[in-house]
PDB file of N, CA and C in Angstrom:
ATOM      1  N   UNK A   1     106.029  99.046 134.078  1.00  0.00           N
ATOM      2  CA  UNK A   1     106.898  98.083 133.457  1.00  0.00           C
ATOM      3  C   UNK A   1     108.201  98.784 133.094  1.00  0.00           C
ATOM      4  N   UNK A   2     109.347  98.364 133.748  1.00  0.00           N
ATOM      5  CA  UNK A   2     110.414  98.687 133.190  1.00  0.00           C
ATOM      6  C   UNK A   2     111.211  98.439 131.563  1.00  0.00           C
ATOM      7  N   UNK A   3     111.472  99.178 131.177  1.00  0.00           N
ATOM      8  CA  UNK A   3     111.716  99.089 129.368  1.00  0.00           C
ATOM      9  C   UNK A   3     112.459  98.551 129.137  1.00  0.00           C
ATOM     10  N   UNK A   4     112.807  97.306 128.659  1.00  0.00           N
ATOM     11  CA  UNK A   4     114.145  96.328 128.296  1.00  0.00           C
ATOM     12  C   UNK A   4     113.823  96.341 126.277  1.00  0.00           C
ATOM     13  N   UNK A   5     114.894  96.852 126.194  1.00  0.00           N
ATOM     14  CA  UNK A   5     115.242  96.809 125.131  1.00  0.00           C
ATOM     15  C   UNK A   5     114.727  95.718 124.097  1.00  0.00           C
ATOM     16  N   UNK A   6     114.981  94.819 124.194  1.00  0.00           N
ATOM     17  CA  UNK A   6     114.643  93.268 123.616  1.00  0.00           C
ATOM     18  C   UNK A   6     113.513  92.620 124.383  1.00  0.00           C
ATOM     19  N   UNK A   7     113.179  93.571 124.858  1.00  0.00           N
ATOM     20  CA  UNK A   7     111.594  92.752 125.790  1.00  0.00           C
ATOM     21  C   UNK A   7     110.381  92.874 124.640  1.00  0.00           C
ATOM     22  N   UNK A   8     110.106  91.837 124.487  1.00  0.00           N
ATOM     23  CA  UNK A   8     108.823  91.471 123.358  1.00  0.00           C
ATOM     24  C   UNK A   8     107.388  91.726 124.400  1.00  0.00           C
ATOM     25  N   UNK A   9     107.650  91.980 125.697  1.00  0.00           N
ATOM     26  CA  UNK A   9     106.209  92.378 126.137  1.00  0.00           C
ATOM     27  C   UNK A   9     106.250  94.270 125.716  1.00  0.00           C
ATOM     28  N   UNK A  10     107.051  95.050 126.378  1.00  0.00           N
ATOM     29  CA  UNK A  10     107.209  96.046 125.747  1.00  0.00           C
ATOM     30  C   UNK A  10     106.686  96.569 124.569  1.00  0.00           C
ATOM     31  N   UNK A  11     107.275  95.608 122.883  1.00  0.00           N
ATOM     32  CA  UNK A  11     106.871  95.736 121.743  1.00  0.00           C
ATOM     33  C   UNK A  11     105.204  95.616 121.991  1.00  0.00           C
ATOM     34  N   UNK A  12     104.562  94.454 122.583  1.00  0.00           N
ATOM     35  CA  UNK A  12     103.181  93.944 122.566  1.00  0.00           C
ATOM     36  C   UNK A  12     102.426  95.095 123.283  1.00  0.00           C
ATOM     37  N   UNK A  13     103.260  95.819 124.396  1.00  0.00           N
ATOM     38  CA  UNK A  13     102.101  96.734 125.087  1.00  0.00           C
ATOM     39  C   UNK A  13     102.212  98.018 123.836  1.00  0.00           C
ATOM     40  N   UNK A  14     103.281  98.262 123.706  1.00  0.00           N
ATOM     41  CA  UNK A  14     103.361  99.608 122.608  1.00  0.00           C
ATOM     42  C   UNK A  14     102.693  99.855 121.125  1.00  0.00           C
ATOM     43  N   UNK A  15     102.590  98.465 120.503  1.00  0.00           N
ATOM     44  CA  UNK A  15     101.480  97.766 119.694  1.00  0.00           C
ATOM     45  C   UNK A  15     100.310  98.288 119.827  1.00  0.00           C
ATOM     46  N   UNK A  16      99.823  97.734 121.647  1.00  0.00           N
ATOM     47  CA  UNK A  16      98.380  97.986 121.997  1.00  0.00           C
ATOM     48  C   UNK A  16      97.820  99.581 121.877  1.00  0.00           C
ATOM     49  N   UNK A  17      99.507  99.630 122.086  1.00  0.00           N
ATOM     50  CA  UNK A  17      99.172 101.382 123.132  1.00  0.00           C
ATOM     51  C   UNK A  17      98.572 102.362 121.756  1.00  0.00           C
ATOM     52  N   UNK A  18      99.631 101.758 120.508  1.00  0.00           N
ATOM     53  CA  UNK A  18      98.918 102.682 119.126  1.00  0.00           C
ATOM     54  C   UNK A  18      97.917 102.397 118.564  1.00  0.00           C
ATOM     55  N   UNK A  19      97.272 100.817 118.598  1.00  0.00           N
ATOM     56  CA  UNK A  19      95.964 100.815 117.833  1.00  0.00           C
ATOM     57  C   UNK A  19      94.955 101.336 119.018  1.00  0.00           C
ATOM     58  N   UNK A  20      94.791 101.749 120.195  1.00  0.00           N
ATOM     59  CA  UNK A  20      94.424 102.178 121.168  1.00  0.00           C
ATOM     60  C   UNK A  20      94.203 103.838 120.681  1.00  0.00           C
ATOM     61  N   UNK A  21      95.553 104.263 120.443  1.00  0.00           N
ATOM     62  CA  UNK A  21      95.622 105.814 119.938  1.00  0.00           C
ATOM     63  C   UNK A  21      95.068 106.030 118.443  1.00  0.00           C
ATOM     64  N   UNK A  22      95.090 105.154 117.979  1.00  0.00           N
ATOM     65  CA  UNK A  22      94.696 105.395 116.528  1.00  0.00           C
ATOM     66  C   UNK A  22      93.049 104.912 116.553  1.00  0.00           C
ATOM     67  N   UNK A  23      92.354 104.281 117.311  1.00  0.00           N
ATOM     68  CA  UNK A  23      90.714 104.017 117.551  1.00  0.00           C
ATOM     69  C   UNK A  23      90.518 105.184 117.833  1.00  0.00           C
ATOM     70  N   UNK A  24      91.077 106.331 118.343  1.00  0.00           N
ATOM     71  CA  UNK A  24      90.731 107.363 119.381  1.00  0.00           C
ATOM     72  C   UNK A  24      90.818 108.345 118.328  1.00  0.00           C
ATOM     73  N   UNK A  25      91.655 108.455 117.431  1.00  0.00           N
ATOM     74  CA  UNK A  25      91.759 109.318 116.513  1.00  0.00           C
ATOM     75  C   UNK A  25      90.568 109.496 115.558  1.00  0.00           C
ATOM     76  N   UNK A  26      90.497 108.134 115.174  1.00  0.00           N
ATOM     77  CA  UNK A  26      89.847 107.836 113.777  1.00  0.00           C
ATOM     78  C   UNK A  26      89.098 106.687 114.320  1.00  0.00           C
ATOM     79  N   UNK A  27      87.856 107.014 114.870  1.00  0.00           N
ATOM     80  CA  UNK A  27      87.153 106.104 115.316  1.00  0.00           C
ATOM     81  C   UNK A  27      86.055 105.198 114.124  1.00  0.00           C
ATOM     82  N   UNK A  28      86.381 106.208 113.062  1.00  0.00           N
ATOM     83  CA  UNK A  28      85.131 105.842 111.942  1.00  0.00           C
ATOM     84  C   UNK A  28      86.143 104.809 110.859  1.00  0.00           C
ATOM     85  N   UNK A  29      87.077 104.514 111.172  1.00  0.00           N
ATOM     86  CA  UNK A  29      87.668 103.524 110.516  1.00  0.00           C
ATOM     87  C   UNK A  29      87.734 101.906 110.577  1.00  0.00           C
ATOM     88  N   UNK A  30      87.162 101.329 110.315  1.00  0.00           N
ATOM     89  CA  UNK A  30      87.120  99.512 110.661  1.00  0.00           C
ATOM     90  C   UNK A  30      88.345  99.169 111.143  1.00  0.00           C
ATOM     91  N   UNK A  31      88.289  98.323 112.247  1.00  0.00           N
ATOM     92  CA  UNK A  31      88.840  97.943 113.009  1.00  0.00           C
ATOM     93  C   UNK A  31      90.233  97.264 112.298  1.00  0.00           C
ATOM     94  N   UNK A  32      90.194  96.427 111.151  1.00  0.00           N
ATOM     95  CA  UNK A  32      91.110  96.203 110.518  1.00  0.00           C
ATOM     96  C   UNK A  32      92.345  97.206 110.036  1.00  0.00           C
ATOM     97  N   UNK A  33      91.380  98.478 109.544  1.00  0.00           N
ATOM     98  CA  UNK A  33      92.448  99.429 108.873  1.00  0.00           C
ATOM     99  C   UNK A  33      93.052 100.154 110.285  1.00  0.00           C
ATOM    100  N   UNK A  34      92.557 100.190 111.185  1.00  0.00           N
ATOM    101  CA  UNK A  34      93.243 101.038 112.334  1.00  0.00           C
ATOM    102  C   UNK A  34      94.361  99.738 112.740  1.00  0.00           C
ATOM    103  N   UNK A  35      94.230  98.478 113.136  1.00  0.00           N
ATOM    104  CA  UNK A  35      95.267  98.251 113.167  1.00  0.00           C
ATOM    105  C   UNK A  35      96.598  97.950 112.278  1.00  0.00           C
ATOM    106  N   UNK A  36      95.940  97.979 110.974  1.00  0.00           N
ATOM    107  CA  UNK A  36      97.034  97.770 109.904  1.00  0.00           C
ATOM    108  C   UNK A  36      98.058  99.449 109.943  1.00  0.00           C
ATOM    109  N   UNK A  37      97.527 100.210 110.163  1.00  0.00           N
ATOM    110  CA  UNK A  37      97.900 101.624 110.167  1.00  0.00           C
ATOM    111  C   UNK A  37      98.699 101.902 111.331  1.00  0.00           C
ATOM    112  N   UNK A  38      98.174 100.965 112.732  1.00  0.00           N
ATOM    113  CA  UNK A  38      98.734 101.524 113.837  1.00  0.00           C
ATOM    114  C   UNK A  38      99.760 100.441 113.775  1.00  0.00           C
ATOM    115  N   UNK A  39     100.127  99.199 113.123  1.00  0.00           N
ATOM    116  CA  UNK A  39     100.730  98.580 113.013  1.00  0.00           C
ATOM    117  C   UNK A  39     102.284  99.135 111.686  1.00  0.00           C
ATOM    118  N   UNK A  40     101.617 100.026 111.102  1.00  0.00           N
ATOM    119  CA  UNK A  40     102.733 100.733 110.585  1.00  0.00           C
ATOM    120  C   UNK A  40     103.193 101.533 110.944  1.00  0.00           C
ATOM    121  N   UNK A  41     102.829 102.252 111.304  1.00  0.00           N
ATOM    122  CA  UNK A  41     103.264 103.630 112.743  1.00  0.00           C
ATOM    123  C   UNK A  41     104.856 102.331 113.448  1.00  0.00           C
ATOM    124  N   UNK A  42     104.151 101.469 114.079  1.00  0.00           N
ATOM    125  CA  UNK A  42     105.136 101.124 115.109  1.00  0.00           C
ATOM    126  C   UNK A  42     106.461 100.450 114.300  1.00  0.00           C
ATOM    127  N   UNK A  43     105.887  99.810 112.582  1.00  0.00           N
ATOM    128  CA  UNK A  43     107.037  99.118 112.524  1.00  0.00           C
ATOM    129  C   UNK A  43     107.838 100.356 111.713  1.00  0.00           C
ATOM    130  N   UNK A  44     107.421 101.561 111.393  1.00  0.00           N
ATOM    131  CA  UNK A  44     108.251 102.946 111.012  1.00  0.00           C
ATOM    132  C   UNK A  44     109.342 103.271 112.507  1.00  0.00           C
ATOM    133  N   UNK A  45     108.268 103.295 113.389  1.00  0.00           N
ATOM    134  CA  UNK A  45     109.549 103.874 114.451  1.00  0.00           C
ATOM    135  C   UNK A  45     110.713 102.692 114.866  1.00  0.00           C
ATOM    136  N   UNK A  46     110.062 101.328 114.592  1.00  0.00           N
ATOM    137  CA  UNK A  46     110.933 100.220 115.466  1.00  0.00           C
ATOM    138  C   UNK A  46     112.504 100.532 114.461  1.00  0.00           C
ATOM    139  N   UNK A  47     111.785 100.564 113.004  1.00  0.00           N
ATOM    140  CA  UNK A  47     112.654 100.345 111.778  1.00  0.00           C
ATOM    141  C   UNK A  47     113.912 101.397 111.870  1.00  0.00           C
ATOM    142  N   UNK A  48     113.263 102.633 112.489  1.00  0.00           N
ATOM    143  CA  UNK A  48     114.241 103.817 112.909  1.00  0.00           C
ATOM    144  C   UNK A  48     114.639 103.582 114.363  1.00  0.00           C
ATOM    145  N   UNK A  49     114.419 103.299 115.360  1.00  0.00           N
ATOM    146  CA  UNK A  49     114.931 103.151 116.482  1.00  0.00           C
ATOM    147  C   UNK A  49     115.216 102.123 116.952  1.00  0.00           C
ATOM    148  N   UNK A  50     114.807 100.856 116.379  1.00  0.00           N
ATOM    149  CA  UNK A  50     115.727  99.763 117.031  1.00  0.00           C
ATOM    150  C   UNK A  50     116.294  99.307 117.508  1.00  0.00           C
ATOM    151  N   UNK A  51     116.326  98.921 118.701  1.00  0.00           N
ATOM    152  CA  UNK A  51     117.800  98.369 119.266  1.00  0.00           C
ATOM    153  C   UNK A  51     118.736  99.970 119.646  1.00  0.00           C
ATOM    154  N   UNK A  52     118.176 101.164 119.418  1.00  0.00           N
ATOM    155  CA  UNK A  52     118.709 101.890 120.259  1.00  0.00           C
ATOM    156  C   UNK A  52     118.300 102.155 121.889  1.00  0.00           C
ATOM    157  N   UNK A  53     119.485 102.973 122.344  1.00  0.00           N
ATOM    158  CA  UNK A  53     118.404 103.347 124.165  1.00  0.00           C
ATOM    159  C   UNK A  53     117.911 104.750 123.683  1.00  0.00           C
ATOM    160  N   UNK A  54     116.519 104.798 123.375  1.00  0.00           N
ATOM    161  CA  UNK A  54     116.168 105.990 123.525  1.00  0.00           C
ATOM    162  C   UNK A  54     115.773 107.029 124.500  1.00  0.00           C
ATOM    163  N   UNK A  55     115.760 107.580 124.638  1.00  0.00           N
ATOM    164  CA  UNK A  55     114.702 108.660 125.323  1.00  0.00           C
ATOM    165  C   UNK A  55     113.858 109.207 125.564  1.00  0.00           C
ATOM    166  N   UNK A  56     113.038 108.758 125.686  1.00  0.00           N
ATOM    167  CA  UNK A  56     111.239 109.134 125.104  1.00  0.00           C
ATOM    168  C   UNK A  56     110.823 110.570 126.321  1.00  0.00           C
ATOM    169  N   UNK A  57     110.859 111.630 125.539  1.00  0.00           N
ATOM    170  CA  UNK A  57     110.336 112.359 126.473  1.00  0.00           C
ATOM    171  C   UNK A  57     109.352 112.714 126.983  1.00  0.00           C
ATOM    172  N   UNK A  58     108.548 113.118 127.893  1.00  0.00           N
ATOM    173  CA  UNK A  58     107.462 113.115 128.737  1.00  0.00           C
ATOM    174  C   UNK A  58     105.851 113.700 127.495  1.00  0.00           C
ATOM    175  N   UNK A  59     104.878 113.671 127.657  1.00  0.00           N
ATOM    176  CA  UNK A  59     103.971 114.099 126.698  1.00  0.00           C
ATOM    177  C   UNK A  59     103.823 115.499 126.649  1.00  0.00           C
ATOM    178  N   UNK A  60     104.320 116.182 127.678  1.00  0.00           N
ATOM    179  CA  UNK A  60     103.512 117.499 128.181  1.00  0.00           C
ATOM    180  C   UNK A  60     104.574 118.584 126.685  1.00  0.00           C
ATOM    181  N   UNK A  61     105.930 117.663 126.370  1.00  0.00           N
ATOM    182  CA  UNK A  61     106.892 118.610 125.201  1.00  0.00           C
ATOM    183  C   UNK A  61     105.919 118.480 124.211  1.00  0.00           C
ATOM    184  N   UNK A  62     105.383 117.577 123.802  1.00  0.00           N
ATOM    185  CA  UNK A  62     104.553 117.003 122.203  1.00  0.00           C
ATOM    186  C   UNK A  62     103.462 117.934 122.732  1.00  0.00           C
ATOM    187  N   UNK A  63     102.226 117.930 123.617  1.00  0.00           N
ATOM    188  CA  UNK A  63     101.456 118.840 124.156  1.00  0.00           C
ATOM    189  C   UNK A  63     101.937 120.422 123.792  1.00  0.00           C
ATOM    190  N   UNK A  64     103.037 120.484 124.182  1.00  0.00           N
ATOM    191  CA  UNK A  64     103.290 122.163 123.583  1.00  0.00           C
ATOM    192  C   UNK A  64     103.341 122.390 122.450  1.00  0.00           C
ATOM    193  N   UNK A  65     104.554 121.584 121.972  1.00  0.00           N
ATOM    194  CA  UNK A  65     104.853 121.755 120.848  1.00  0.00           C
ATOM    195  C   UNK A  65     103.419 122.011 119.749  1.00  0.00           C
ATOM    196  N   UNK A  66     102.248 121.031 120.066  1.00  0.00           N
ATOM    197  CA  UNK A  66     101.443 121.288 119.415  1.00  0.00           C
ATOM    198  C   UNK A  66     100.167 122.308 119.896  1.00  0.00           C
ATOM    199  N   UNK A  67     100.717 122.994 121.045  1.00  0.00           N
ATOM    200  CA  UNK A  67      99.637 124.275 121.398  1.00  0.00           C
ATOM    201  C   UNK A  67     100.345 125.206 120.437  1.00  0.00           C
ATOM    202  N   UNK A  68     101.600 125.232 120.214  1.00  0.00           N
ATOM    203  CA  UNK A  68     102.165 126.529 119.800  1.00  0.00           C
ATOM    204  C   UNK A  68     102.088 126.434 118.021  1.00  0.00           C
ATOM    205  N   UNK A  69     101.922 125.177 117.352  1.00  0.00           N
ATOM    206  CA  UNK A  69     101.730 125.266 116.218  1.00  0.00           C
ATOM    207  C   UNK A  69     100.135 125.420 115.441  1.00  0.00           C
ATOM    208  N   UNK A  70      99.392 125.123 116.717  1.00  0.00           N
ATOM    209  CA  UNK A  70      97.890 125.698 116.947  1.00  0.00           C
ATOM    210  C   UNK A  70      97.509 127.077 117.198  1.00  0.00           C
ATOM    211  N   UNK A  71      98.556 127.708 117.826  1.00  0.00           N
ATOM    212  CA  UNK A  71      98.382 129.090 117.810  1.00  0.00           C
ATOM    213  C   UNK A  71      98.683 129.660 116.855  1.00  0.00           C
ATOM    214  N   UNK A  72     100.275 129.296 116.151  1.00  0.00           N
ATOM    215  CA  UNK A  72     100.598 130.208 115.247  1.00  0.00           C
ATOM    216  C   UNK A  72      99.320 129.766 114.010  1.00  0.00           C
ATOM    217  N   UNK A  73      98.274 128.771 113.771  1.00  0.00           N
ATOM    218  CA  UNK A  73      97.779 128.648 112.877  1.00  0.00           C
ATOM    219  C   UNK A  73      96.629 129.352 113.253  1.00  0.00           C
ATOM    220  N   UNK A  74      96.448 129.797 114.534  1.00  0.00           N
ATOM    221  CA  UNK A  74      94.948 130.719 114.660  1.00  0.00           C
ATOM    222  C   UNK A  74      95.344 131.887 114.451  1.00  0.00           C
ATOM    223  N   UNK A  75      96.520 132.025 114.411  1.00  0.00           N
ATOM    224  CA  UNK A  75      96.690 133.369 114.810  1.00  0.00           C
ATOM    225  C   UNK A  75      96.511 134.477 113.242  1.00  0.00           C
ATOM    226  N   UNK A  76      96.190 135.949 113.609  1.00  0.00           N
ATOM    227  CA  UNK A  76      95.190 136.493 112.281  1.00  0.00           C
ATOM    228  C   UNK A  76      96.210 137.942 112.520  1.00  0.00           C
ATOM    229  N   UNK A  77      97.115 137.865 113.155  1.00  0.00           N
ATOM    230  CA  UNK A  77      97.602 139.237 113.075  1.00  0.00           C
ATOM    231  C   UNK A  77      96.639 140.238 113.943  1.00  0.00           C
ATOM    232  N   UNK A  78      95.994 139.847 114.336  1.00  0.00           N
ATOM    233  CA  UNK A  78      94.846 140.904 115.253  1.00  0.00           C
ATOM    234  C   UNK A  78      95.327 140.742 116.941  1.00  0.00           C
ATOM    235  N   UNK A  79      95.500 141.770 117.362  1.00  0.00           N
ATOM    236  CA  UNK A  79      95.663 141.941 119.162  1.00  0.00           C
ATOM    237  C   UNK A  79      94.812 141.516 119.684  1.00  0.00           C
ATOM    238  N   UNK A  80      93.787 141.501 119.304  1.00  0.00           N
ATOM    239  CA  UNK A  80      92.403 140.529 119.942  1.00  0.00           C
ATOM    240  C   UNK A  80      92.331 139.154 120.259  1.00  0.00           C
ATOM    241  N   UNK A  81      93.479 138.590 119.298  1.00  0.00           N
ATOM    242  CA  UNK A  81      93.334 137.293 118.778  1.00  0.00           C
ATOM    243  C   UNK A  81      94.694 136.813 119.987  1.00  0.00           C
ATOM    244  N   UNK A  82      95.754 137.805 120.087  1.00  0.00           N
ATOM    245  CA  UNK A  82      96.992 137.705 120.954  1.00  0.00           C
ATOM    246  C   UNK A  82      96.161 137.093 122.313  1.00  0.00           C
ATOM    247  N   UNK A  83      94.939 137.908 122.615  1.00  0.00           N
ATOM    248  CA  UNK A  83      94.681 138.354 124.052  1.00  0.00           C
ATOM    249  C   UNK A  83      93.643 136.968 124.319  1.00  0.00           C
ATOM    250  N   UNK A  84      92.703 136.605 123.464  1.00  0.00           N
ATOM    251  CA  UNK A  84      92.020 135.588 123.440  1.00  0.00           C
ATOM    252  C   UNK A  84      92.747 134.501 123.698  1.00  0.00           C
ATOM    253  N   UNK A  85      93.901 134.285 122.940  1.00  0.00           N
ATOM    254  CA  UNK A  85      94.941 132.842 122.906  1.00  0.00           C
ATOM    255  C   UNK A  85      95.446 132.844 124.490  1.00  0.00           C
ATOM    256  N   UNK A  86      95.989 134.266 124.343  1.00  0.00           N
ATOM    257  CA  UNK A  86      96.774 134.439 126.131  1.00  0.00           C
ATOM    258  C   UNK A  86      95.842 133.825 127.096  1.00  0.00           C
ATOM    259  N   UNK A  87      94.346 133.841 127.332  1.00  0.00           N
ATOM    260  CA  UNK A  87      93.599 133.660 128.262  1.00  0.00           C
ATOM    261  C   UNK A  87      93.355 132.083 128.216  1.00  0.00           C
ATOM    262  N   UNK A  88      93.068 131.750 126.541  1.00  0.00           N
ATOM    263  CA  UNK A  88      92.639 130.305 126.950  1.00  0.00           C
ATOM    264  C   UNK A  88      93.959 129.662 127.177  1.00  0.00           C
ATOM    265  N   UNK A  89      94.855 129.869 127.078  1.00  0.00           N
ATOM    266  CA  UNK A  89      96.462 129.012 126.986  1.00  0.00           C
ATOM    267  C   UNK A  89      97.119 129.607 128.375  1.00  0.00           C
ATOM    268  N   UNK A  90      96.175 130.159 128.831  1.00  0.00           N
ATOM    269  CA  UNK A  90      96.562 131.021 130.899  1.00  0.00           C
ATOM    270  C   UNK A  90      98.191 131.119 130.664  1.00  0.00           C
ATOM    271  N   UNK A  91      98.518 132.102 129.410  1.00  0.00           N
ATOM    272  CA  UNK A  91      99.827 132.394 129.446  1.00  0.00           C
ATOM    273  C   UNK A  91      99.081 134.415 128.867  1.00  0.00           C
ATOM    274  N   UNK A  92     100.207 134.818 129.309  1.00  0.00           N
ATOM    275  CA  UNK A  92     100.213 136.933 129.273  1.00  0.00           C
ATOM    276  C   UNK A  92     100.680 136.555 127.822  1.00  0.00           C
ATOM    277  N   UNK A  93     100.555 137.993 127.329  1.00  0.00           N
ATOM    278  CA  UNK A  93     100.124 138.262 125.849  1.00  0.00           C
ATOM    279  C   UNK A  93     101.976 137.820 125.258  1.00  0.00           C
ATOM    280  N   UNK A  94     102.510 138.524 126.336  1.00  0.00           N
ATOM    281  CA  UNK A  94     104.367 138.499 125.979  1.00  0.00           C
ATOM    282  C   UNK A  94     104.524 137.231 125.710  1.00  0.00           C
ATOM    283  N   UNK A  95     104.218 136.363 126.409  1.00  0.00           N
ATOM    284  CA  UNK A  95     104.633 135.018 126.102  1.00  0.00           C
ATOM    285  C   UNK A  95     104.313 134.471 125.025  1.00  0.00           C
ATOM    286  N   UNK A  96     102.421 134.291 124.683  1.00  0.00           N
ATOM    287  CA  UNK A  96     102.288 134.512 123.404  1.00  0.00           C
ATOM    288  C   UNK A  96     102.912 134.730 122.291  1.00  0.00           C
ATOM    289  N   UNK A  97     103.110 136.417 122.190  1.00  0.00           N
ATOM    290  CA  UNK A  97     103.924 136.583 121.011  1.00  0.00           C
ATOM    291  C   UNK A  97     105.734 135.880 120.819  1.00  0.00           C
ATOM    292  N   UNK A  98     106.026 135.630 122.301  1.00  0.00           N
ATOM    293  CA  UNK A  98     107.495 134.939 122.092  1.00  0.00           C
ATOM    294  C   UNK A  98     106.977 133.399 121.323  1.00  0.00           C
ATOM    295  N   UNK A  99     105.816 132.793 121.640  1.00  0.00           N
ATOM    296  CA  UNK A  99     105.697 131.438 121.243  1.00  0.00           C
ATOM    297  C   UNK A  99     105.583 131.675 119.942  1.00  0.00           C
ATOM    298  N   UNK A 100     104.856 132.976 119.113  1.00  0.00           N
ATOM    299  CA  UNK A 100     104.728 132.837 118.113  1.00  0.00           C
ATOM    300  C   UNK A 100     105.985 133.676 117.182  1.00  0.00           C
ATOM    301  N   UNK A 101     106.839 133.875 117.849  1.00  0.00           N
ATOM    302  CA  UNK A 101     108.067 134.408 117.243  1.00  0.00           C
ATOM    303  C   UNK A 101     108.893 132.956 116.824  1.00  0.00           C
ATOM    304  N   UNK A 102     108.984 132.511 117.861  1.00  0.00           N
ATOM    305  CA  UNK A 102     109.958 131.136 117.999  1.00  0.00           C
ATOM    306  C   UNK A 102     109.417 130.460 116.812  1.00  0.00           C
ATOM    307  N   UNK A 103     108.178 129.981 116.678  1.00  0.00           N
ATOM    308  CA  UNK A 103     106.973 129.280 115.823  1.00  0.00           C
ATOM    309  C   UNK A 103     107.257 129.901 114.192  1.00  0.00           C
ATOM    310  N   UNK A 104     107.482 131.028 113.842  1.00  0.00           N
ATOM    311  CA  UNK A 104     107.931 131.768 112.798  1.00  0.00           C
ATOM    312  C   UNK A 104     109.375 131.512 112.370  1.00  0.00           C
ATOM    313  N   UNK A 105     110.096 131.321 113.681  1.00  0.00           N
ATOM    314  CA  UNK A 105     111.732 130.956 113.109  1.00  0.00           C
ATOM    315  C   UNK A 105     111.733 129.606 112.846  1.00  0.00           C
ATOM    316  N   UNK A 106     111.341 128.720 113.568  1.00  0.00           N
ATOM    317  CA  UNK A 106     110.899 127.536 113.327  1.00  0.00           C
ATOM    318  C   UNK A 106     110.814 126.992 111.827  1.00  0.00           C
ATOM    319  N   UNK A 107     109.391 127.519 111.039  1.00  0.00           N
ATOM    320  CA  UNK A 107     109.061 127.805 109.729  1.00  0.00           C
ATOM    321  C   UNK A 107     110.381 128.389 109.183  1.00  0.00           C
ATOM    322  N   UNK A 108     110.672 129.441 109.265  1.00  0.00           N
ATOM    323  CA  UNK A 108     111.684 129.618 108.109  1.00  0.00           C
ATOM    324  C   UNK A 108     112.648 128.652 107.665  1.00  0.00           C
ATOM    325  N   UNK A 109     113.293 128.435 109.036  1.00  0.00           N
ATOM    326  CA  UNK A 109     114.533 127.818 109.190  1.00  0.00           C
ATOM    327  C   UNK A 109     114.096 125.848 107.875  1.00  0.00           C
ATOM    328  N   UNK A 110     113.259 125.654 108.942  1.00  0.00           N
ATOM    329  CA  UNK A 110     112.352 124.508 108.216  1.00  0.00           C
ATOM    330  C   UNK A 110     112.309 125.109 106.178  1.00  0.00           C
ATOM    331  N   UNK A 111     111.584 125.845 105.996  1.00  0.00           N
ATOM    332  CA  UNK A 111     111.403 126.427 104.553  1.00  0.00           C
ATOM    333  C   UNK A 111     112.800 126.348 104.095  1.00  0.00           C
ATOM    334  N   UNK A 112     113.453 127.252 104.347  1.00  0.00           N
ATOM    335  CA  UNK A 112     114.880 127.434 103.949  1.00  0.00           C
ATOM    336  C   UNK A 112     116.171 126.237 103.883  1.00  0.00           C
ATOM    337  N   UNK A 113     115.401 125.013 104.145  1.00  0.00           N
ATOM    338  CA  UNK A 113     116.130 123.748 104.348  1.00  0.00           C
ATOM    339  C   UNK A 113     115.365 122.887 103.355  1.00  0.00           C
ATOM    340  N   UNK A 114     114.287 122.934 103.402  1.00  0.00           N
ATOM    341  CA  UNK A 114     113.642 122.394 102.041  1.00  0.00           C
ATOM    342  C   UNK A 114     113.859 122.166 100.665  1.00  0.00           C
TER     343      UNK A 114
END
């Protein structure tokens, strides 16, 4: 489906698409509260994006973004722990520690704005 701005099927599939994501999350929640919840999710983003053209970027950025804030939260300061992450995340140890450098400036910068 192509995305028209003011297209009310759009709103209706994107609706579906979060109480869909939010059953999946929180499956132990009655059916009511997942959609009242996934129904606030959407009218938070509509309320902020509205009527703009956005850009929605592909899943695989949100996918990283949240491998690398998963790492820096496993991570124990141990080389063991570098080498374990490197293998299951099929990235070399260097990269690793760059994700978790970046992941550290990240935090500060974030802290220091707080």
């Amino acid at each position: 489906m192509a995305l028209g701005g003011s297209d009310p099927e759009f709103v209706a599939e994107f609706l579906d698409l979060s109480i869909a994501a939010v059953a999946a999350a929180a499956p132990e929640l009655p059916d009511a509260q997942r959609e009242s919840l996934a129904e606030r999710l959407m009218m938070a983003f509509l309320d902020q994006w509205g009527g703009c053209g956005v850009y929605i970027p592909k899943a695989s950025h949100l996918r990283k973004r949240l491998r690398d804030r998963a790492m820096w939260s496993a991570y124990d300061g141990r080389p063991e722990t570098i080498q374990r992450m490197a293998l299951e995340h099929g990235l070399s140890s260097i990269h690793v520690y760059r994700i978790l450098a970046q992941e550290r400036k990240r935090r500060k910068i974030r802290d220091s704005s707080a």
